[in-house]
C-alpha atoms as a PDB file:
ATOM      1  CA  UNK A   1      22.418  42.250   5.166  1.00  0.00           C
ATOM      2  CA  UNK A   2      23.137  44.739   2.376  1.00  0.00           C
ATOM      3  CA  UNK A   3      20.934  45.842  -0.309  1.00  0.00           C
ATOM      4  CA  UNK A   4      20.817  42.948  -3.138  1.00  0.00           C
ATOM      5  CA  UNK A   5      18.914  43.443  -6.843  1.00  0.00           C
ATOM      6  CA  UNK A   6      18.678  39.887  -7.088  1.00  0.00           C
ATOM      7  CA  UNK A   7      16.727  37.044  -4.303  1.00  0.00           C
ATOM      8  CA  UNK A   8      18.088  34.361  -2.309  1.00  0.00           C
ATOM      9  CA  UNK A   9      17.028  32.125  -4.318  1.00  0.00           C
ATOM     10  CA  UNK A  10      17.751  33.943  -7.688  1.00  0.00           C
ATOM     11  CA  UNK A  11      21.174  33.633  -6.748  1.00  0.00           C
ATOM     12  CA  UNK A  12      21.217  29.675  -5.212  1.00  0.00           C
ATOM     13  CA  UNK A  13      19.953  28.433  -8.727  1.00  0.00           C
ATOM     14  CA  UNK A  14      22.625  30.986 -10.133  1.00  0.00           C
ATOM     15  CA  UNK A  15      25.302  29.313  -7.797  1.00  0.00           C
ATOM     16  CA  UNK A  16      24.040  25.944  -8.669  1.00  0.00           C
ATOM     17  CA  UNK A  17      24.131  25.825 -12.162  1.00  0.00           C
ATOM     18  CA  UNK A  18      27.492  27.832 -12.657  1.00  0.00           C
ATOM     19  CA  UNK A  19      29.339  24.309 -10.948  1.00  0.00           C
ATOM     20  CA  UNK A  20      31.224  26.063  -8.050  1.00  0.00           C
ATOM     21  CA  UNK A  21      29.146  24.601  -5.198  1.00  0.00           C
ATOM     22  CA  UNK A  22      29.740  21.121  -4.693  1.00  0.00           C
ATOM     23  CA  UNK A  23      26.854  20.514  -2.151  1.00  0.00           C
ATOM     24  CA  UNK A  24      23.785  22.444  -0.825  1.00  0.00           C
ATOM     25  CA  UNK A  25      25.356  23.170   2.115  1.00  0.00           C
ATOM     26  CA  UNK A  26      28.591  24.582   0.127  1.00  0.00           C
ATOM     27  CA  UNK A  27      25.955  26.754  -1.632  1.00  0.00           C
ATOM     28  CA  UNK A  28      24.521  27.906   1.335  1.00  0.00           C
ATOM     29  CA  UNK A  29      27.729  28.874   2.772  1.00  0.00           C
ATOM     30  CA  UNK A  30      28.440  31.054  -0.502  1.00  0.00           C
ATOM     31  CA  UNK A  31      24.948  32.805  -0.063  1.00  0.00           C
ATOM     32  CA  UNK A  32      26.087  33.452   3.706  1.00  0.00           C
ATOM     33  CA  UNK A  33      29.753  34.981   2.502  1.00  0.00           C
ATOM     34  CA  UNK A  34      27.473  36.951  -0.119  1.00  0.00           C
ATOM     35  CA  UNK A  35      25.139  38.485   2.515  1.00  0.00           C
ATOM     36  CA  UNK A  36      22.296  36.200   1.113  1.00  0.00           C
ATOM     37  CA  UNK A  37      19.747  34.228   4.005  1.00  0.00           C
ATOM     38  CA  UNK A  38      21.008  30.934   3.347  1.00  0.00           C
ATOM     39  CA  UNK A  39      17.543  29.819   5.536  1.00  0.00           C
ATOM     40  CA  UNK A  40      15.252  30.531   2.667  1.00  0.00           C
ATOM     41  CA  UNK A  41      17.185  27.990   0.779  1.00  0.00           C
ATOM     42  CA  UNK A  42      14.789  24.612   2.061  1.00  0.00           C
ATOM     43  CA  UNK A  43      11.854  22.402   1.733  1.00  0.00           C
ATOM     44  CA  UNK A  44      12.398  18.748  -0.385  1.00  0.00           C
ATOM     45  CA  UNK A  45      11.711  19.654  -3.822  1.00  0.00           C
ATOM     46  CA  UNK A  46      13.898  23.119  -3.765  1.00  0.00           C
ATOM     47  CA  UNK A  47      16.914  20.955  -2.367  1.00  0.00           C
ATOM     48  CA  UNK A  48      16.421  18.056  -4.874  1.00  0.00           C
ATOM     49  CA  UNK A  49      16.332  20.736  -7.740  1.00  0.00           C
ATOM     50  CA  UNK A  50      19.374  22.257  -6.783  1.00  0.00           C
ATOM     51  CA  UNK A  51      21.042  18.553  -5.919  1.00  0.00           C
ATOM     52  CA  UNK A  52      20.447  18.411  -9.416  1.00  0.00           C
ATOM     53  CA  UNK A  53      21.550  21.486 -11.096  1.00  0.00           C
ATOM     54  CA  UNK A  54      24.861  20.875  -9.128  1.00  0.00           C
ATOM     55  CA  UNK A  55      25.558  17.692 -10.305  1.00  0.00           C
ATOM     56  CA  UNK A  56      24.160  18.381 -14.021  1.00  0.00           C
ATOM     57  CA  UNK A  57      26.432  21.584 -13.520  1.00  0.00           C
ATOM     58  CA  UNK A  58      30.054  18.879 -12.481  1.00  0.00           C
ATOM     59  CA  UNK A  59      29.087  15.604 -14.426  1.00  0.00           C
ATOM     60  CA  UNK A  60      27.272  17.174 -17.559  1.00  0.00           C
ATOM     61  CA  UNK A  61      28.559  13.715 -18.853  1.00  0.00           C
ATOM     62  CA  UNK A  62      25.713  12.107 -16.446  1.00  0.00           C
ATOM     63  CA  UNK A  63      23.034  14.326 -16.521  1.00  0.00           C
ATOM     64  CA  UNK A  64      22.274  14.185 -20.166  1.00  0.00           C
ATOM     65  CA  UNK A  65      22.124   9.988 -19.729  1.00  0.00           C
ATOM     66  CA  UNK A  66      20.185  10.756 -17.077  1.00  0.00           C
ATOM     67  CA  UNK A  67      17.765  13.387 -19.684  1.00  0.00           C
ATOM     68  CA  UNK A  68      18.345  10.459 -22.295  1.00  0.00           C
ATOM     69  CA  UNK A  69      16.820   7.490 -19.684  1.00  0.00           C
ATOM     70  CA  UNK A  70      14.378   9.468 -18.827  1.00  0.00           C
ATOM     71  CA  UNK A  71      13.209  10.598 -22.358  1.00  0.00           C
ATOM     72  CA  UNK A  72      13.131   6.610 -23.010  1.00  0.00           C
ATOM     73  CA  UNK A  73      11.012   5.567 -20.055  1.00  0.00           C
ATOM     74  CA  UNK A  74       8.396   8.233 -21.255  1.00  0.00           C
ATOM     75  CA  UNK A  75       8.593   7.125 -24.680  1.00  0.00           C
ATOM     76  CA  UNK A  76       7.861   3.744 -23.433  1.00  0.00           C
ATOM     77  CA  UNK A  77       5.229   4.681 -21.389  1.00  0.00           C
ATOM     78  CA  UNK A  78       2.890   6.492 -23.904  1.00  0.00           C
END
């Protein structure tokens, strides 16, 4: 692996919210190409956060009604 100023993970959420990964495992592949350890990319809430910064990154349409339910429902519950 060579010499990198910036983590694996530094450069997943990088990947993820610049919209040129389409799934994880796309992004993980990129890391790989880049000399990154695509491994250290895991655990539940570290894929749903990127699942989410790639779609909010392709459908910005859908994440901000997702932001704008979501902003009701608290509303609502305080």
């Amino acid at each position: 692996m060579s010499q990198q100023t910036q983590s694996t993970l530094e450069r997943a959420f990088e990947l993820a919210s610049a919209g040129g990964c389409r799934t994880v495992t796309e992004l993980r592949l990129t890391l790989r190409s880049e000399g990154f350890d695509p491994d250290q990319v895991t655990g539940p809430l570290l894929l749903r956060q990127l699942n989410g910064m790639i779609e909010a990154a392709r459908f910005p349409e859908r994440a901000a009604e997702k932001q704008a339910a979501r902003k009701a429902s608290q509303r609502r519950n305080e």
